[in-house]
PDB file of N, CA and C in Angstrom:
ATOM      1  N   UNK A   1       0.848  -1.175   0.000  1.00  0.00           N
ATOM      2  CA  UNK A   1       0.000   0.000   0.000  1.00  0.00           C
ATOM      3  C   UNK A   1       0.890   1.232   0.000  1.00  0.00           C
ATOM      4  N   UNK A   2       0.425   2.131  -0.808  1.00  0.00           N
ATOM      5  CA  UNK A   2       1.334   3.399  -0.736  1.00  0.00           C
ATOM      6  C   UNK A   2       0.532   4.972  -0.692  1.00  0.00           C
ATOM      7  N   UNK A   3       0.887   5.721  -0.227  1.00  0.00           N
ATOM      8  CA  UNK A   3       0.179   6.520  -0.346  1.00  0.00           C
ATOM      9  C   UNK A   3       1.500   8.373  -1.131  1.00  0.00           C
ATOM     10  N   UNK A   4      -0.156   9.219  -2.070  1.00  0.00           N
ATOM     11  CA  UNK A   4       1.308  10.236  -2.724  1.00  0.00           C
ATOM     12  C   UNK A   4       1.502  11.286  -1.495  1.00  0.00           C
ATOM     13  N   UNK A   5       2.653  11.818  -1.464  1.00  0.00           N
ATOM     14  CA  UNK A   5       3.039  12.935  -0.734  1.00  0.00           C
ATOM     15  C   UNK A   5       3.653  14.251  -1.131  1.00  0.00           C
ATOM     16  N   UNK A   6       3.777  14.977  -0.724  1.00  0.00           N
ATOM     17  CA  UNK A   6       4.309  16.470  -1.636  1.00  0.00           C
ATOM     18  C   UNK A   6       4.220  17.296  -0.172  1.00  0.00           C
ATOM     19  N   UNK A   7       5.552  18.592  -0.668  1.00  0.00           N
ATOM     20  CA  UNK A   7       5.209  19.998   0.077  1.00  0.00           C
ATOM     21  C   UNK A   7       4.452  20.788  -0.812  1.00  0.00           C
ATOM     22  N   UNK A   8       3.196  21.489  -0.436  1.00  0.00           N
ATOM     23  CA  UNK A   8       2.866  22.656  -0.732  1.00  0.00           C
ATOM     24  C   UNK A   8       3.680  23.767  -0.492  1.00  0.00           C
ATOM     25  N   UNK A   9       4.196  24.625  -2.268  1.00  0.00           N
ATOM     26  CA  UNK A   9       4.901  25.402  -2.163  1.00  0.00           C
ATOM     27  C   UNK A   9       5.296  26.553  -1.036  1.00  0.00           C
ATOM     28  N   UNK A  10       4.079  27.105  -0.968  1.00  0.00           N
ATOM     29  CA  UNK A  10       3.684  28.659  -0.379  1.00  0.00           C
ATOM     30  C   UNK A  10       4.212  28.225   1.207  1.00  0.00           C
ATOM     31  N   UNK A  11       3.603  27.267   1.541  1.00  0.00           N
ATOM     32  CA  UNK A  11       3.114  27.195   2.903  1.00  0.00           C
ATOM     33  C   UNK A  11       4.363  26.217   3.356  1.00  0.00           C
ATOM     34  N   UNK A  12       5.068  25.561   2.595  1.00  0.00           N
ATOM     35  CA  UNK A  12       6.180  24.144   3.248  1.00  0.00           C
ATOM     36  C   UNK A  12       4.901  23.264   4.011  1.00  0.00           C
ATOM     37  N   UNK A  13       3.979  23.096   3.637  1.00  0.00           N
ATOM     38  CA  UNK A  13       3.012  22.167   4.735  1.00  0.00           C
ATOM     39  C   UNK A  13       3.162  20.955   3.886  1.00  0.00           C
ATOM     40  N   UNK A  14       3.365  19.651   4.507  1.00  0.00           N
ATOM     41  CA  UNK A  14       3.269  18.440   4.277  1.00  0.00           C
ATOM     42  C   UNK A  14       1.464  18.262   3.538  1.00  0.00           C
ATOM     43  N   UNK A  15       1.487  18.270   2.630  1.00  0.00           N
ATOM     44  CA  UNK A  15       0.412  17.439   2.196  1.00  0.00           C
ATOM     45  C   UNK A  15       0.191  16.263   1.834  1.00  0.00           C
ATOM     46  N   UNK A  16      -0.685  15.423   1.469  1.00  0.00           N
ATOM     47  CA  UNK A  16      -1.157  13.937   1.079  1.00  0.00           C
ATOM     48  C   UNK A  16      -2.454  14.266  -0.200  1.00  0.00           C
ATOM     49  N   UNK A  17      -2.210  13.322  -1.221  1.00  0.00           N
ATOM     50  CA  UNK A  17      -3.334  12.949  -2.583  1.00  0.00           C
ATOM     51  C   UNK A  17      -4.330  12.485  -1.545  1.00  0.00           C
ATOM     52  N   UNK A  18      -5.816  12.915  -1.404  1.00  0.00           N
ATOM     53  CA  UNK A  18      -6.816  12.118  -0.940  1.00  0.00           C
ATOM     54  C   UNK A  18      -7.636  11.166  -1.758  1.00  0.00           C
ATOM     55  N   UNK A  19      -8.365  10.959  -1.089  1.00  0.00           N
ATOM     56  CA  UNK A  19      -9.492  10.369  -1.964  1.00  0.00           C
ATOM     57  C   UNK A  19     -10.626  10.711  -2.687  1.00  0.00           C
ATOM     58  N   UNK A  20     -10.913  12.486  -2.089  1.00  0.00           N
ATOM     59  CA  UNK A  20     -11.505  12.921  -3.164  1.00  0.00           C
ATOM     60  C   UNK A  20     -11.026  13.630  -3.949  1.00  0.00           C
ATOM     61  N   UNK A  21      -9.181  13.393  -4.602  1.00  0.00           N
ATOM     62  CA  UNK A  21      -8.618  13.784  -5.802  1.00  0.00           C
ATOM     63  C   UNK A  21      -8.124  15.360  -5.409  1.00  0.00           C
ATOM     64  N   UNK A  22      -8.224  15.995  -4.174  1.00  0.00           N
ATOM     65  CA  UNK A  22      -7.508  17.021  -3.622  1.00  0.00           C
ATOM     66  C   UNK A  22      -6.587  16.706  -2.414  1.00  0.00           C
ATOM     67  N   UNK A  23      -5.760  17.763  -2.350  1.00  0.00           N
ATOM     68  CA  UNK A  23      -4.516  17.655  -1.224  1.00  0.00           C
ATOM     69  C   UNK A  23      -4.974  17.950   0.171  1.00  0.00           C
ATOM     70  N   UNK A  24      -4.601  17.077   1.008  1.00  0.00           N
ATOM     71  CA  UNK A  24      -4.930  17.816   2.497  1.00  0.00           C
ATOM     72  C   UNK A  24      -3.629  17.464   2.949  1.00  0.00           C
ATOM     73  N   UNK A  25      -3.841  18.174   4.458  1.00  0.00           N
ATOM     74  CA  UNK A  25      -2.554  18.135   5.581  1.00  0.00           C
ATOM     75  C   UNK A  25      -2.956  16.541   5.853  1.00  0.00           C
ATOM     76  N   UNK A  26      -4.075  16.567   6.013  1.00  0.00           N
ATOM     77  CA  UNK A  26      -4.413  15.450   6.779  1.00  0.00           C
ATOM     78  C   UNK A  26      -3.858  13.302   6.918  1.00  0.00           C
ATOM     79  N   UNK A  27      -3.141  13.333   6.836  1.00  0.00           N
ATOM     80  CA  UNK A  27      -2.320  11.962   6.270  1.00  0.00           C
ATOM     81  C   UNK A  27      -3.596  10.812   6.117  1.00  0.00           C
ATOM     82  N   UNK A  28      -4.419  10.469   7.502  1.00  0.00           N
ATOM     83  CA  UNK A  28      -5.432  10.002   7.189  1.00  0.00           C
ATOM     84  C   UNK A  28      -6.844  10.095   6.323  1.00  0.00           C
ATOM     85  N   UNK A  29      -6.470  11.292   5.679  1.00  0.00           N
ATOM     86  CA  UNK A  29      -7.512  11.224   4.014  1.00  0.00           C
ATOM     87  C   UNK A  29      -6.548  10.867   2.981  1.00  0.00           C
ATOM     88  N   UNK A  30      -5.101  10.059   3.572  1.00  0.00           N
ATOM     89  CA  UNK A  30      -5.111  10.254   1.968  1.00  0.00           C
ATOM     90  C   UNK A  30      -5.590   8.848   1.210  1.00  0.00           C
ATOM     91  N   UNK A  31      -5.692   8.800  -0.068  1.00  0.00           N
ATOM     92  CA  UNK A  31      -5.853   8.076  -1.167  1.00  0.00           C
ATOM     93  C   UNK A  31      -4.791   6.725  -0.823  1.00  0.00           C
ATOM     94  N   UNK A  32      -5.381   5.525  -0.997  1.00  0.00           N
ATOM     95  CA  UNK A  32      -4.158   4.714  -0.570  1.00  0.00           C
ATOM     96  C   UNK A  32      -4.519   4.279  -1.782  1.00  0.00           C
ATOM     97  N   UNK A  33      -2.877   3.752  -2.413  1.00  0.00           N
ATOM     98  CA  UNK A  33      -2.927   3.117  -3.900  1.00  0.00           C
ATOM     99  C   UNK A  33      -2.379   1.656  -3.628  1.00  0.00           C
ATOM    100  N   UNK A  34      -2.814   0.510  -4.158  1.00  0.00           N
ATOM    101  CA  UNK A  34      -2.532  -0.835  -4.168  1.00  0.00           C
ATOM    102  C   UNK A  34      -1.796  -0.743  -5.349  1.00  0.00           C
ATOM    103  N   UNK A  35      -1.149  -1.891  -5.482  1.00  0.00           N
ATOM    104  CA  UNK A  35      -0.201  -1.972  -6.321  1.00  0.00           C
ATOM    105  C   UNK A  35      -0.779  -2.437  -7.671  1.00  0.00           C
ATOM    106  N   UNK A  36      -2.149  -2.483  -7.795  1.00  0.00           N
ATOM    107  CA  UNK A  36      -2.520  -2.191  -8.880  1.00  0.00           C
ATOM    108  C   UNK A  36      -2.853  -1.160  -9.811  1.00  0.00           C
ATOM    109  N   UNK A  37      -2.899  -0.435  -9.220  1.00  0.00           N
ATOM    110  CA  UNK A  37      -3.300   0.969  -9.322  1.00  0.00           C
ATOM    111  C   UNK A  37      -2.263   1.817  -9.947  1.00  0.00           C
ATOM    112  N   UNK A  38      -0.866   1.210 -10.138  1.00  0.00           N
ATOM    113  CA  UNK A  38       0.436   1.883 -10.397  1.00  0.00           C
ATOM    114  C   UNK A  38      -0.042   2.966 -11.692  1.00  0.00           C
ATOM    115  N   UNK A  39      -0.867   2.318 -12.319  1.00  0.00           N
ATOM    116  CA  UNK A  39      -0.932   3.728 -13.746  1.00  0.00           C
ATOM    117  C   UNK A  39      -1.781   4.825 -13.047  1.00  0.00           C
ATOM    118  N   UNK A  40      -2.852   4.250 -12.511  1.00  0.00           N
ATOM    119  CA  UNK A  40      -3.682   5.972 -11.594  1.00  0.00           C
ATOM    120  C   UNK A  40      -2.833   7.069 -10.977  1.00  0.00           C
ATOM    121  N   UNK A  41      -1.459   6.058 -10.154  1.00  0.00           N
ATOM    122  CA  UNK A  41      -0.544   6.722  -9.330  1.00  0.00           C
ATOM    123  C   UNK A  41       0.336   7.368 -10.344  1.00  0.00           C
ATOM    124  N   UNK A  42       0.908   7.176 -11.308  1.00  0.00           N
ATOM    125  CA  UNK A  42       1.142   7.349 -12.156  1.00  0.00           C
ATOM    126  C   UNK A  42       0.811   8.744 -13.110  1.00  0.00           C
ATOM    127  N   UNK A  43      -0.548   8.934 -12.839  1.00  0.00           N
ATOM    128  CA  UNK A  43      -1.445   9.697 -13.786  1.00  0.00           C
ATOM    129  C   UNK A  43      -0.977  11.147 -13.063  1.00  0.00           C
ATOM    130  N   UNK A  44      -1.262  10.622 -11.587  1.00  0.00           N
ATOM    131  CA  UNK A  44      -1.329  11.491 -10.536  1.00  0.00           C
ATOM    132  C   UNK A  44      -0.476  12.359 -10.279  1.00  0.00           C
ATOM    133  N   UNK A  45       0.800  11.311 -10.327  1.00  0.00           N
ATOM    134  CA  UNK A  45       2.245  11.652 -10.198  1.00  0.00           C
ATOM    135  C   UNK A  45       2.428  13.163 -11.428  1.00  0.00           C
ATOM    136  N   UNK A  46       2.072  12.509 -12.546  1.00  0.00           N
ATOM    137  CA  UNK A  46       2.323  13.490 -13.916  1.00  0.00           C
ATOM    138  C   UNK A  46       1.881  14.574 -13.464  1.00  0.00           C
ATOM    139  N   UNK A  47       0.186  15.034 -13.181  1.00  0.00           N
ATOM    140  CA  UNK A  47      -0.595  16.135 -13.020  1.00  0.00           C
ATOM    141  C   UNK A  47      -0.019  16.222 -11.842  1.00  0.00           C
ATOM    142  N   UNK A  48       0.645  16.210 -11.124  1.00  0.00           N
ATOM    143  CA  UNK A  48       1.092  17.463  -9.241  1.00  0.00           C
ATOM    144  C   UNK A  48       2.473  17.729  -9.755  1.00  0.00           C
ATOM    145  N   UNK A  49       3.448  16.925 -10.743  1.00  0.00           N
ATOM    146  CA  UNK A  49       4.458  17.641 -11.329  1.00  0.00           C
ATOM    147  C   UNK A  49       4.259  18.858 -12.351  1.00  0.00           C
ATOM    148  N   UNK A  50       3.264  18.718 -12.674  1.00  0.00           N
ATOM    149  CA  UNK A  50       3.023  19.673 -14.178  1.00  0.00           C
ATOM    150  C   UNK A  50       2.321  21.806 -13.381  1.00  0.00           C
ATOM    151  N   UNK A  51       1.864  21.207 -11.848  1.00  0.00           N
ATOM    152  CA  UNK A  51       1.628  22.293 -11.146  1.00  0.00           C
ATOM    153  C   UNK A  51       2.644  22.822 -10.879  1.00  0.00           C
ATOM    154  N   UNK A  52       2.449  24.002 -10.192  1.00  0.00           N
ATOM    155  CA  UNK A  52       3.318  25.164  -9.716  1.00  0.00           C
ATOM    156  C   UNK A  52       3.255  25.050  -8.286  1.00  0.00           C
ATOM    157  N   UNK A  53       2.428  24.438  -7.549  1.00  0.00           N
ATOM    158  CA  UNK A  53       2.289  24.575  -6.246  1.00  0.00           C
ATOM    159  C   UNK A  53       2.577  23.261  -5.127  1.00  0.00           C
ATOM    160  N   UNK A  54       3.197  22.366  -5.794  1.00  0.00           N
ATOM    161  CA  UNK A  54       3.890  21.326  -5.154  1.00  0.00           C
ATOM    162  C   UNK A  54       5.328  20.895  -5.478  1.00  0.00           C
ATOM    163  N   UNK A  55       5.578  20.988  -4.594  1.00  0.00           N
ATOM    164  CA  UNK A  55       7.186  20.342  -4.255  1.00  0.00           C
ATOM    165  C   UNK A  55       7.394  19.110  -3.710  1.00  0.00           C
ATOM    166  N   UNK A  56       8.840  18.244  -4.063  1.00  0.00           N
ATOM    167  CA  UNK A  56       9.057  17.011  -3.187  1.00  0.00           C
ATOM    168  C   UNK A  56       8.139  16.276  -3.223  1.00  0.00           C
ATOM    169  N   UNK A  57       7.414  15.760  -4.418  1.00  0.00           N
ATOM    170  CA  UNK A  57       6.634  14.696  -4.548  1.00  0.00           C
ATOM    171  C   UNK A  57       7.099  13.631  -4.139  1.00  0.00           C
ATOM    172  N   UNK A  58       6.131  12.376  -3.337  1.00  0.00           N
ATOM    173  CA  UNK A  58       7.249  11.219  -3.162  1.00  0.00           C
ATOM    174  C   UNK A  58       5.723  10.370  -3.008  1.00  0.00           C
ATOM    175  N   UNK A  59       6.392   9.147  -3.477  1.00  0.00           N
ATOM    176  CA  UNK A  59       5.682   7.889  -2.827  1.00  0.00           C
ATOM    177  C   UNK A  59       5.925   7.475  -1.750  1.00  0.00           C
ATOM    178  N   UNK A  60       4.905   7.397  -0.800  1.00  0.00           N
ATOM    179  CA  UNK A  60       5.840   6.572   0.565  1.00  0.00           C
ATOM    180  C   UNK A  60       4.660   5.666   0.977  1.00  0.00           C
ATOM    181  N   UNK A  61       5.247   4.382   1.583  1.00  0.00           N
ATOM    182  CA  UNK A  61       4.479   2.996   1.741  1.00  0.00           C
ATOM    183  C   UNK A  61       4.145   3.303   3.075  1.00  0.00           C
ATOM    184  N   UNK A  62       2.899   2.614   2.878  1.00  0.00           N
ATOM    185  CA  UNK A  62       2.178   2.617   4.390  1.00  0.00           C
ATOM    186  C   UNK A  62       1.539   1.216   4.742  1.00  0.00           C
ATOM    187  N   UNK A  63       1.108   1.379   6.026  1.00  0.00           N
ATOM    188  CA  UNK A  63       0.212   0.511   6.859  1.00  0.00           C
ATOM    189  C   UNK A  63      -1.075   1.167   6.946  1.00  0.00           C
ATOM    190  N   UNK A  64      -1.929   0.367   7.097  1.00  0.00           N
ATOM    191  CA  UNK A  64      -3.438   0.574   7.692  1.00  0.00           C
ATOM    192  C   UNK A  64      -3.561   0.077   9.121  1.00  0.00           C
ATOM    193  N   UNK A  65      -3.814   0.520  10.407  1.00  0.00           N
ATOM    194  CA  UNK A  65      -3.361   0.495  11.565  1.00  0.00           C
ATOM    195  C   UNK A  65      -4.553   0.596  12.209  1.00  0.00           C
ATOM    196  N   UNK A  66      -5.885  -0.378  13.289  1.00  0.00           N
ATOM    197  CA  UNK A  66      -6.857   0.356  13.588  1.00  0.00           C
ATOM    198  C   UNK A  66      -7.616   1.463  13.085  1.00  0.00           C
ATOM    199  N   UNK A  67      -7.466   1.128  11.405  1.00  0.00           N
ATOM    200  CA  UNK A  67      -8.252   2.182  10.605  1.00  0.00           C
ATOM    201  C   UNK A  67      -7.283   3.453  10.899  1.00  0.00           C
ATOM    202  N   UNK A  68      -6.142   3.462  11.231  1.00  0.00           N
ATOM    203  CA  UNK A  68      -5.327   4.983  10.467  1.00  0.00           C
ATOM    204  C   UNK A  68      -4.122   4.518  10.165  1.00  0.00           C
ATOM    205  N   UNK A  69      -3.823   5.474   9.027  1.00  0.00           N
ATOM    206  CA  UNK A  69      -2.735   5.071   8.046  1.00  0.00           C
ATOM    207  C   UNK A  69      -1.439   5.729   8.737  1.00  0.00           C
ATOM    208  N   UNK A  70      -0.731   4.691   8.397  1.00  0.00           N
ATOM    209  CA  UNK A  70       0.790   5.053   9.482  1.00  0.00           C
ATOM    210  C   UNK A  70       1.830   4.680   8.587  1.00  0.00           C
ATOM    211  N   UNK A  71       2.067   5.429   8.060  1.00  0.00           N
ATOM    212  CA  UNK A  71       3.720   5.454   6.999  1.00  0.00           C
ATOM    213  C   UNK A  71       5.087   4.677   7.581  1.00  0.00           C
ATOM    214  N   UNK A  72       5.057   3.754   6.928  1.00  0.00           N
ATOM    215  CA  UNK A  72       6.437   2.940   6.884  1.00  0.00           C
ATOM    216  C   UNK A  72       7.494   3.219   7.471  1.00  0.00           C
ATOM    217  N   UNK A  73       7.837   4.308   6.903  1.00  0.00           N
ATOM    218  CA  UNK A  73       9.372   5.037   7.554  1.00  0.00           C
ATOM    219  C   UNK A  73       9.308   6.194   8.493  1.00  0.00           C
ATOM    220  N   UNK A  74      10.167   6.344   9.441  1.00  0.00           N
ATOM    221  CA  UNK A  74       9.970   7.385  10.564  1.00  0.00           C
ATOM    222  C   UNK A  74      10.197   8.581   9.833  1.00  0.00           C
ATOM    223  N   UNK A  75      10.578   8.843   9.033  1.00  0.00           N
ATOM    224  CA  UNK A  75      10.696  10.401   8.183  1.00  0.00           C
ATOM    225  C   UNK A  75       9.364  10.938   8.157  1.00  0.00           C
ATOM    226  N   UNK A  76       8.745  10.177   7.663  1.00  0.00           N
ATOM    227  CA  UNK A  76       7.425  10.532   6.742  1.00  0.00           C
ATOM    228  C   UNK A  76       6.504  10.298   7.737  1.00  0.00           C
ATOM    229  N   UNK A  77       6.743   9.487   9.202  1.00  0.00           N
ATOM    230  CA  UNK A  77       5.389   9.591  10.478  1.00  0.00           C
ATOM    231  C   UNK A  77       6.244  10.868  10.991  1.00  0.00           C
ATOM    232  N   UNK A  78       6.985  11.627  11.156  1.00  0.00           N
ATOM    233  CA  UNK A  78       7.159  12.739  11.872  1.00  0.00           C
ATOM    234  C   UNK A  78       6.359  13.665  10.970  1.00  0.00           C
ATOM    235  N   UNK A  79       6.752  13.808  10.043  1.00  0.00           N
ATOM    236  CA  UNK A  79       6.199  14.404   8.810  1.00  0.00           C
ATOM    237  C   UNK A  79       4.857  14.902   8.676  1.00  0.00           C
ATOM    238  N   UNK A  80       4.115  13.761   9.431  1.00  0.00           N
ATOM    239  CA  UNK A  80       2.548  13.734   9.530  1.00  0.00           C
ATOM    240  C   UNK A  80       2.291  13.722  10.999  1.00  0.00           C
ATOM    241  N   UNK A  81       2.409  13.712  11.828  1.00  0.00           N
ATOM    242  CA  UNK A  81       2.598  14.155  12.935  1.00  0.00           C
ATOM    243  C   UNK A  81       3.218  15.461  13.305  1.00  0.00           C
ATOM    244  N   UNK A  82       4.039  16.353  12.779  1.00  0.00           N
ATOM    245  CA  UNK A  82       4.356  17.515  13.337  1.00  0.00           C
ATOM    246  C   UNK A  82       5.592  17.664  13.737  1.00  0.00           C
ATOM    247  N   UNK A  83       6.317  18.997  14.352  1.00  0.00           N
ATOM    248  CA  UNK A  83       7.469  18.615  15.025  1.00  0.00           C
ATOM    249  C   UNK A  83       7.365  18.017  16.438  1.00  0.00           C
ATOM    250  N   UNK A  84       9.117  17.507  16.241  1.00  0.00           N
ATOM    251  CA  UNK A  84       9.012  16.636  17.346  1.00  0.00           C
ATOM    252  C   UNK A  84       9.703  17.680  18.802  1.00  0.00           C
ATOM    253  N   UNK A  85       9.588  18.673  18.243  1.00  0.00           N
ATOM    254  CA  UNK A  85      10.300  20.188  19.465  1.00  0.00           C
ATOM    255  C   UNK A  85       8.816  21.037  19.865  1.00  0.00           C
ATOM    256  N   UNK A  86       8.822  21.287  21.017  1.00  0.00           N
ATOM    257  CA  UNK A  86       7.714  22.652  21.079  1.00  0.00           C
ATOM    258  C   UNK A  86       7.811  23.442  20.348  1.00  0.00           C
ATOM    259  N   UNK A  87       6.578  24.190  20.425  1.00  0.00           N
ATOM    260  CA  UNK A  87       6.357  25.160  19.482  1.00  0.00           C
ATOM    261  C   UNK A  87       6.816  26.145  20.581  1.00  0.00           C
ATOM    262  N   UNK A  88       7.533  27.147  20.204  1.00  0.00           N
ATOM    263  CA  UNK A  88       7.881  28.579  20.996  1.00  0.00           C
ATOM    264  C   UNK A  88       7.020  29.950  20.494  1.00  0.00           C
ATOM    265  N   UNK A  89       6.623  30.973  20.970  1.00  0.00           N
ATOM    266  CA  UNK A  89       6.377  31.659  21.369  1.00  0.00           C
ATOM    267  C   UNK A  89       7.676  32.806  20.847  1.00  0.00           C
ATOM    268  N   UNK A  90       7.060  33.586  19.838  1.00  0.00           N
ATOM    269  CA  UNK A  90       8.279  34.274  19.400  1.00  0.00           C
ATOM    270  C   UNK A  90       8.403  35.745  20.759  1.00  0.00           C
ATOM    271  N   UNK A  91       9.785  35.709  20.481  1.00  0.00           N
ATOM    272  CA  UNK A  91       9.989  36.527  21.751  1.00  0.00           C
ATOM    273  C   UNK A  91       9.745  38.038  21.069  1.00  0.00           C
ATOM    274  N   UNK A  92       9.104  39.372  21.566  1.00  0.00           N
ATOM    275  CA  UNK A  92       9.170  40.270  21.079  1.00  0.00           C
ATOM    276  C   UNK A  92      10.253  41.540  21.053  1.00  0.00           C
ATOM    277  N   UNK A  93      10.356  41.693  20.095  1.00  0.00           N
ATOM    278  CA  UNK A  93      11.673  42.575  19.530  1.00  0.00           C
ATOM    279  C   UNK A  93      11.447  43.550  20.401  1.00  0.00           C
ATOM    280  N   UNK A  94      12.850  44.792  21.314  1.00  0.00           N
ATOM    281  CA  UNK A  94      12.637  45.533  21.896  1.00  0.00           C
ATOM    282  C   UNK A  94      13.656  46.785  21.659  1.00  0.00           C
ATOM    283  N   UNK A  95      13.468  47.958  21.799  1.00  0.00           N
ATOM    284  CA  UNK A  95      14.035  49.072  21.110  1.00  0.00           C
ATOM    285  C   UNK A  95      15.949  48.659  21.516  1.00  0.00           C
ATOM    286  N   UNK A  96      16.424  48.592  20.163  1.00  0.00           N
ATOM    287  CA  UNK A  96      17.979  48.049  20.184  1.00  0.00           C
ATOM    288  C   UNK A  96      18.185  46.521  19.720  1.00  0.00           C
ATOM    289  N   UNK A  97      17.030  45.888  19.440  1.00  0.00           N
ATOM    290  CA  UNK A  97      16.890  44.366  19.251  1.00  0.00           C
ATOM    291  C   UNK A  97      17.446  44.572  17.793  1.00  0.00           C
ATOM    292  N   UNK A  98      16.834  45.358  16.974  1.00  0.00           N
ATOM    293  CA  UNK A  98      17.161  44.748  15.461  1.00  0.00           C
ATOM    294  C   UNK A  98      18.158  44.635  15.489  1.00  0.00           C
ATOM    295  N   UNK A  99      18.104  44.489  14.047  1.00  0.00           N
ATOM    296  CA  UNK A  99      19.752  43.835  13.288  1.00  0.00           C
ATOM    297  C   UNK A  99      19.481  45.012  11.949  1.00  0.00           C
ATOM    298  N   UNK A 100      20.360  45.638  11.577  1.00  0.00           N
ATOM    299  CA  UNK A 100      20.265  46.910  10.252  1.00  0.00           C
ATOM    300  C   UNK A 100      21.426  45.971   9.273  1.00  0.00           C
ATOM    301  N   UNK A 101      20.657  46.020   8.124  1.00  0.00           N
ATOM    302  CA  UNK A 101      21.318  45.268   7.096  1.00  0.00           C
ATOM    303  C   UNK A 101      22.042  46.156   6.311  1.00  0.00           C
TER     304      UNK A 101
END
């Protein structure tokens, strides 16, 4: 089982091919392709290269897990999961902080 993957340009957000033929963040909508399916994936592959708004297309193999899909390799479950650091709280700039280029 495999499912497609890509960055959305604008945003660097991990997206996934779903099943209703649009991109989400969401890893568990995406489209899972059997290995029969290689020409659909295929099709797919062509049309998200031929856009402007995806990057780093990849195939990556998955599991079906208690009904959610859990990617093969630890790259691609961090990936879909988030970072693995807190999120911080940007500190606010204070008169003498900048930097003059």
């Amino acid at each position: 089982m495999q499912i497609l993957t890509a960055n959305e340009l604008l945003s660097g957000a991990s997206v996934y091919f779903g099943r209703d033929r649009r991109w989400h963040q969401d890893i568990h909508r995406a489209r899972i392709f059997a290995e029969a399916d290689a020409q659909e994936l295929d099709a797919v592959i062509a049309a998200a290269g031929a856009t402007t708004r995806l990057v780093s297309i990849a195939v990556e193999k998955v599991q079906v897990k208690a009904g959610r899909v859990v990617a093969h390799r630890l790259r691609e479950r961090i990936r879909a999961e988030g970072p693995t650091s807190p999120r911080h709280v940007l500190q606010p700039l204070r008169e003498g902080d900048h930097v003059s280029l």
